[in-house]
Protein backbone atom coordinates (compact mmCIF):
# COMPACT_ATOMS: atom_id res chain seq x y z
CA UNK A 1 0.00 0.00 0.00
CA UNK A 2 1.48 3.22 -1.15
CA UNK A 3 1.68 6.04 2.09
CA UNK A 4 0.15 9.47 1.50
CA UNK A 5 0.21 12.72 4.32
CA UNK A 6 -2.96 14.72 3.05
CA UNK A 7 -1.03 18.09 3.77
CA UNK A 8 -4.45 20.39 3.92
CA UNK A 9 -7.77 19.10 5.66
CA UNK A 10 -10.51 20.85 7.84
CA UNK A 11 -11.10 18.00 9.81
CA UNK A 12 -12.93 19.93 12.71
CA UNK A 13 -15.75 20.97 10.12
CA UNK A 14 -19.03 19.76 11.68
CA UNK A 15 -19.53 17.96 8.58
CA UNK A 16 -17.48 15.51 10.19
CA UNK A 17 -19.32 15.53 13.63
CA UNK A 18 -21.24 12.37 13.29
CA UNK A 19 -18.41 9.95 11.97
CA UNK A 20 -15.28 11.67 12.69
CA UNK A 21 -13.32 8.78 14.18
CA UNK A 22 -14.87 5.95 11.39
CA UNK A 23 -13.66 9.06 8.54
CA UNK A 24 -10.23 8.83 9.86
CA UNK A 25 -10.10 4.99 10.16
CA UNK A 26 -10.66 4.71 6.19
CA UNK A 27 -8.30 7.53 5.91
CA UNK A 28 -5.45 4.88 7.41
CA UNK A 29 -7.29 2.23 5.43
CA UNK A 30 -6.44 3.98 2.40
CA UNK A 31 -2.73 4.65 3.24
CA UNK A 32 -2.82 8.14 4.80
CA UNK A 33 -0.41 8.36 7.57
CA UNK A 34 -0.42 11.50 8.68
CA UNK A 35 -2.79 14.79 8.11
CA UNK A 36 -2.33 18.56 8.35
CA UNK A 37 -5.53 20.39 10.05
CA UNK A 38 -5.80 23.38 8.67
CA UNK A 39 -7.53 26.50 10.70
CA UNK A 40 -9.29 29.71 9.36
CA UNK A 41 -10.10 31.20 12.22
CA UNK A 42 -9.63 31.32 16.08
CA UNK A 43 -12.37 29.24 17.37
CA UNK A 44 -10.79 25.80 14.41
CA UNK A 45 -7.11 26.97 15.63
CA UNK A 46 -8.09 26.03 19.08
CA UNK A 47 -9.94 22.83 17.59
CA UNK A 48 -7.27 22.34 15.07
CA UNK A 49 -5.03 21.75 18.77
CA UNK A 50 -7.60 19.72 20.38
CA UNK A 51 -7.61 17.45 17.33
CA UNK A 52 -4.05 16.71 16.91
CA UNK A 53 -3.76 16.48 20.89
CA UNK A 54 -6.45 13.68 20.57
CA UNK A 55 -4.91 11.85 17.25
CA UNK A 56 -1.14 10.88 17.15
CA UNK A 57 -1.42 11.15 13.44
CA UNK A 58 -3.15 14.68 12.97
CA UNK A 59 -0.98 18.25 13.43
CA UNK A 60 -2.16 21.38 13.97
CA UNK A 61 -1.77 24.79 11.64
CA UNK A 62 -3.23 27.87 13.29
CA UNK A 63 -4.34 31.13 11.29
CA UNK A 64 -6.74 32.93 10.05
CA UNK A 65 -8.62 33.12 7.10
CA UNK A 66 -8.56 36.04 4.58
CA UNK A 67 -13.00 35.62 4.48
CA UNK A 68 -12.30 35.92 8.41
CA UNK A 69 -10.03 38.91 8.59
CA UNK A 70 -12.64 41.24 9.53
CA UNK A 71 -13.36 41.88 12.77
CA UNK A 72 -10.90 39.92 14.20
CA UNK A 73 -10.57 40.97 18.64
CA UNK A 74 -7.63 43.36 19.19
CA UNK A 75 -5.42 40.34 20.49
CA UNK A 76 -6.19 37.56 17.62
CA UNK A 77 -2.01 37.53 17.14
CA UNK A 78 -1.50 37.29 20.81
CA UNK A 79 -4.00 33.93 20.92
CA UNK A 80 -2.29 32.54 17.79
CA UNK A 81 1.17 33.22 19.12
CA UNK A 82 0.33 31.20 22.21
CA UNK A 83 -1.29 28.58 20.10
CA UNK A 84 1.91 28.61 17.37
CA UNK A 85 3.67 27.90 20.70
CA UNK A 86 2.56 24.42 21.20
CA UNK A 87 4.17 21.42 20.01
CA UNK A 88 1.21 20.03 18.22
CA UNK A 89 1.53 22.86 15.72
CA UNK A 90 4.11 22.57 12.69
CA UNK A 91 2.72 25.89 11.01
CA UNK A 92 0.71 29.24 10.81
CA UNK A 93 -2.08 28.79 7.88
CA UNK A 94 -4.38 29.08 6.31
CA UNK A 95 -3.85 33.18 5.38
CA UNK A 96 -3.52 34.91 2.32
CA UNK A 97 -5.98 36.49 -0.17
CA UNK A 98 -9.22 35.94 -1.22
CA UNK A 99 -10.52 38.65 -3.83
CA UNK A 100 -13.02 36.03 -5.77
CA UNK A 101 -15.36 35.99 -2.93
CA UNK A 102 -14.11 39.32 -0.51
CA UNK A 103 -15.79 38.35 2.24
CA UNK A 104 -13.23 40.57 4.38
CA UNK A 105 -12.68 43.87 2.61
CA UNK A 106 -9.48 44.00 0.45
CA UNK A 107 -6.71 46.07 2.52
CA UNK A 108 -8.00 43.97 5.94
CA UNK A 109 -6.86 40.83 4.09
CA UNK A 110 -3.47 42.05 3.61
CA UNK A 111 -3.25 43.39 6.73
CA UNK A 112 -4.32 39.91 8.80
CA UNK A 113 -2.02 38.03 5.97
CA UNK A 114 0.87 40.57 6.41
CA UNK A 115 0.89 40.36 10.08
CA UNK A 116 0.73 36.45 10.05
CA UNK A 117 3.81 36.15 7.91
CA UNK A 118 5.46 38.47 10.60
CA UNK A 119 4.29 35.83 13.11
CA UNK A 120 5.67 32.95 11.20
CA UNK A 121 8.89 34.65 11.13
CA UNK A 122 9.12 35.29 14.14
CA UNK A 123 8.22 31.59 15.73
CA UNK A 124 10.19 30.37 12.39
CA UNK A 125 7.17 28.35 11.26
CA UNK A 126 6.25 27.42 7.26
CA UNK A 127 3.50 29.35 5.99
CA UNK A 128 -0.07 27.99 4.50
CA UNK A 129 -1.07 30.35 1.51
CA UNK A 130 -4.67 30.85 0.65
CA UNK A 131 -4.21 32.42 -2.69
CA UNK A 132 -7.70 32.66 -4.90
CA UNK A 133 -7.75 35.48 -7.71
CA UNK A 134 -5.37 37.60 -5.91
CA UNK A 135 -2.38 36.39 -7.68
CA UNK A 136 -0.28 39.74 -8.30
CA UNK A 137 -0.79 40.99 -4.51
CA UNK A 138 -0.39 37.52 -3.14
CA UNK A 139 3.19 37.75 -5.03
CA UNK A 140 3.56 41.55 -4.21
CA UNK A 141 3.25 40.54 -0.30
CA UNK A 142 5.46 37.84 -0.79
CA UNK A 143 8.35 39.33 -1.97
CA UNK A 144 8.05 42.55 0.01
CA UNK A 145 7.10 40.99 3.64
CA UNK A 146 9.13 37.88 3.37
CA UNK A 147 8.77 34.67 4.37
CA UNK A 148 9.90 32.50 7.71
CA UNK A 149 13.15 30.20 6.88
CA UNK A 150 11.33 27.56 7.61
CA UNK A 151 9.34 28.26 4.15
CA UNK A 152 5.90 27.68 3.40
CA UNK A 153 3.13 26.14 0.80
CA UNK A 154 1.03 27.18 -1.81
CA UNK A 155 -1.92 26.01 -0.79
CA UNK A 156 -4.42 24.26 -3.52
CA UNK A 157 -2.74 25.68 -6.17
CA UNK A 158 -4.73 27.43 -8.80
CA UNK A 159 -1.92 29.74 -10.68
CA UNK A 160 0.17 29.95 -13.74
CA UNK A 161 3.66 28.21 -14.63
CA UNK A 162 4.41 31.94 -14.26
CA UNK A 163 3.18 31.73 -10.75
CA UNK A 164 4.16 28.60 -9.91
CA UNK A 165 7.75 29.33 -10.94
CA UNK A 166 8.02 32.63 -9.06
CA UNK A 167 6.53 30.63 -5.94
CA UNK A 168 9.30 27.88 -6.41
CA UNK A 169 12.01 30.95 -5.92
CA UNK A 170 10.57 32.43 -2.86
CA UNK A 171 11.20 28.81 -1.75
CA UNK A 172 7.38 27.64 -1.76
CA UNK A 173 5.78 23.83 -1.91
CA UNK A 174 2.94 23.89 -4.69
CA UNK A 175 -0.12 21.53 -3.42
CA UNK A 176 -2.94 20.22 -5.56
CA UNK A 177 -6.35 19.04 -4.69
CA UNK A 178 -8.85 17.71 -5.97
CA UNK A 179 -9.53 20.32 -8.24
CA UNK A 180 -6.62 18.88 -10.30
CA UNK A 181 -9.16 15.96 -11.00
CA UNK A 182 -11.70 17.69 -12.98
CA UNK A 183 -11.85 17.32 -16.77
CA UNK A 184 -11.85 21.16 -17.73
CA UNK A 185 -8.97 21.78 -14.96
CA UNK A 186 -6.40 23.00 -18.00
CA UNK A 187 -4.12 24.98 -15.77
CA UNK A 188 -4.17 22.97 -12.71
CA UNK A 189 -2.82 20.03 -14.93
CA UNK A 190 -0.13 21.59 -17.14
CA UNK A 191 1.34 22.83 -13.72
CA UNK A 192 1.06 19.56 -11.57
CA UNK A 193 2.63 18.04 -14.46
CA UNK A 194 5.52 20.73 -14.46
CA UNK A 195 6.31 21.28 -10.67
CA UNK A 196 9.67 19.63 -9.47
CA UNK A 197 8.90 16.24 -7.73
CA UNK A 198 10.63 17.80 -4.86
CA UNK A 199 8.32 20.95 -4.07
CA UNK A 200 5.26 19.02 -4.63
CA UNK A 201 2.70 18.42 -2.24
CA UNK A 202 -0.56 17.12 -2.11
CA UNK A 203 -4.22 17.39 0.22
CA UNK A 204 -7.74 17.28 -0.29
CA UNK A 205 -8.67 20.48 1.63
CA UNK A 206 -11.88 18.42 2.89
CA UNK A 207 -14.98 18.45 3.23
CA UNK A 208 -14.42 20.50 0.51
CA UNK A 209 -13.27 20.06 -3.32
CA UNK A 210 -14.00 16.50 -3.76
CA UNK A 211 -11.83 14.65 -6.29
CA UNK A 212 -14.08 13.57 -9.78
CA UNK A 213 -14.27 10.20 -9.09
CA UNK A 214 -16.47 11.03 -5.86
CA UNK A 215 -18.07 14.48 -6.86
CA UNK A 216 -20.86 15.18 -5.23
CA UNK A 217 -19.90 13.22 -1.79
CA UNK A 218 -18.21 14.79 0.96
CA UNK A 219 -14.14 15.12 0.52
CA UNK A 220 -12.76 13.38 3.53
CA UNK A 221 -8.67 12.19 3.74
CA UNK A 222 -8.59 9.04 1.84
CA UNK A 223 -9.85 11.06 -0.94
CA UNK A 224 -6.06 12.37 -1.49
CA UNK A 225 -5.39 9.32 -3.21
CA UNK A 226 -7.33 10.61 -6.26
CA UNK A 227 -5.56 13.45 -6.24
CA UNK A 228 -1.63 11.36 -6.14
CA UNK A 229 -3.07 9.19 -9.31
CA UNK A 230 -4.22 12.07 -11.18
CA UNK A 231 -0.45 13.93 -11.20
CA UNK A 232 1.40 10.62 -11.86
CA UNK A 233 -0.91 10.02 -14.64
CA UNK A 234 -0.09 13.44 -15.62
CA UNK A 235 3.71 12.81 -15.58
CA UNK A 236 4.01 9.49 -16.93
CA UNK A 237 5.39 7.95 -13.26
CA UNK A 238 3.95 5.80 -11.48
CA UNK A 239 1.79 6.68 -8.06
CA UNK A 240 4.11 5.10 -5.46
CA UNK A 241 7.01 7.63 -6.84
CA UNK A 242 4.58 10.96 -6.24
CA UNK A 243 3.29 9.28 -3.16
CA UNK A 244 7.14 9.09 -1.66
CA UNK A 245 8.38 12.23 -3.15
CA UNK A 246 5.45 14.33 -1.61
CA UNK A 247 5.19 12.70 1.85
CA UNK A 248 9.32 12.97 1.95
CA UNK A 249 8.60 17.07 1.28
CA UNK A 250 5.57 17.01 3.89
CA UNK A 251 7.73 16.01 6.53
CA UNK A 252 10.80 17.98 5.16
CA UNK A 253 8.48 21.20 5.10
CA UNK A 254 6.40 20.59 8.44
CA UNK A 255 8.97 18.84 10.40
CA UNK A 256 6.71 15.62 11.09
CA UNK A 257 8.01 12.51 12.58
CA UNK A 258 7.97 9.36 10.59
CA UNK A 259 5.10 7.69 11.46
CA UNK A 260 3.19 4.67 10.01
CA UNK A 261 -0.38 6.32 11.86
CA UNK A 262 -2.05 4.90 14.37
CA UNK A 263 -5.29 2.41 13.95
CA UNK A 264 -8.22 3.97 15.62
């Protein structure tokens, strides 16, 4: 059985509530060893915690959300600096930019994201980019802020070669989901076939974005398989070498132990 690390899931979503522990059993089933919970605002950074506190196999990311930048209490960096601070978190994400839906208004989003790549900096913790139509000022931020040594990801990846190769020089990971799946996904494809087996990750960014072979069902972790299969079909290789190269770069980038996961 080939061994994945989904490296972006939202496993506290309440979508899970009811089956949570059986979800996570067919995760291991299906070869995922390890999982990166993903937070967007305060209230999932604290759960993100209390999840990877409760599962050996599950690590926390703490952050907030550019659709949840607004609004934020006076002391939201103090809280995630405390939170960064534990040991069951290996980064500071999701943040970045969000100008298809702007939920937050445009200059509070680069504020929040701004001030969380200070914070990663600071702790010297990889980055989780949310990056959707805001491409330029994403790169703009990027280049001007800088980012923590300890690098960072490009989160669900929805750019250019262009984009993808001025990521790879800021020292980024590219991830794909299952977006990468879908038929009419041109761009997705031609860069998931591109990307250096060595900065390439991969997630499913559940309950959300559901590979093609299951669209329409809930995303959950053993969904990332999809996902591996669709880039090695895309580069000619077969799935056990992109299921090694990108769990080798999850742990390189998050600093995870090797692990074989734990059975429920």
């Amino acid at each position: 059985m080939i061994k994945l690390i989904d490296s972006h899931a939202h496993l506290d979503d309440g979508q899970f509530d009811a089956d949570r522990d059986q979800m996570l059993v067919r995760a291991q089933q299906a070869g995922v060893v390890q999982i990166i919970n993903a937070a967007y605002d305060l209230p999932s950074s604290a759960r993100s915690v209390d999840l990877a506190r409760h599962y050996s196999f599950v690590f926390a990311a703490v952050g907030v959300h550019p659709h949840d930048a607004e609004g934020l209490p006076a002391d939201y960096l103090e809280q995630l600096r405390e939170m960064a601070r534990l040991p069951e978190v290996v980064a500071i994400g999701e943040m970045g930019l969000d100008y298809y839906r702007d939920l937050s208004p445009r200059e509070v989003q680069q504020r929040v994201f701004r001030e969380q790549l200070a914070l990663a900096r600071e702790l010297n913790l990889p980055v989780i980019i949310h990056d959707r139509d805001a491409h330029a000022d994403t790169l703009d931020i990027l280049r001007k802020d800088g980012v923590s040594p300890a690098g960072g990801v490009m989160h669900c990846f929805s750019g250019s070669r262009e984009m993808a190769e001025a990521c790879l020089a800021l020292g980024f990971y590219i991830s794909f989901a299952g977006p990468v799946t879908y038929p009419n996904a041109r761009r997705p494809k031609e860069v998931a076939a591109w990307v250096p087996l060595d900065r390439l990750l991969v997630e499913t960014d559940c309950p959300y974005l559901t590979p093609q072979a299951r669209r329409g069902r809930r995303n959950e972790p053993a969904c990332v398989r999809y996902v591996a299969e669709e880039i090695a079909a895309l580069r000619g290789i077969p799935v056990e070498e992109v299921a090694r190269a990108t769990t080798e770069n999850a742990r390189r980038l998050f600093g995870l132990p090797v692990c074989q996961g734990t059975v429920l």
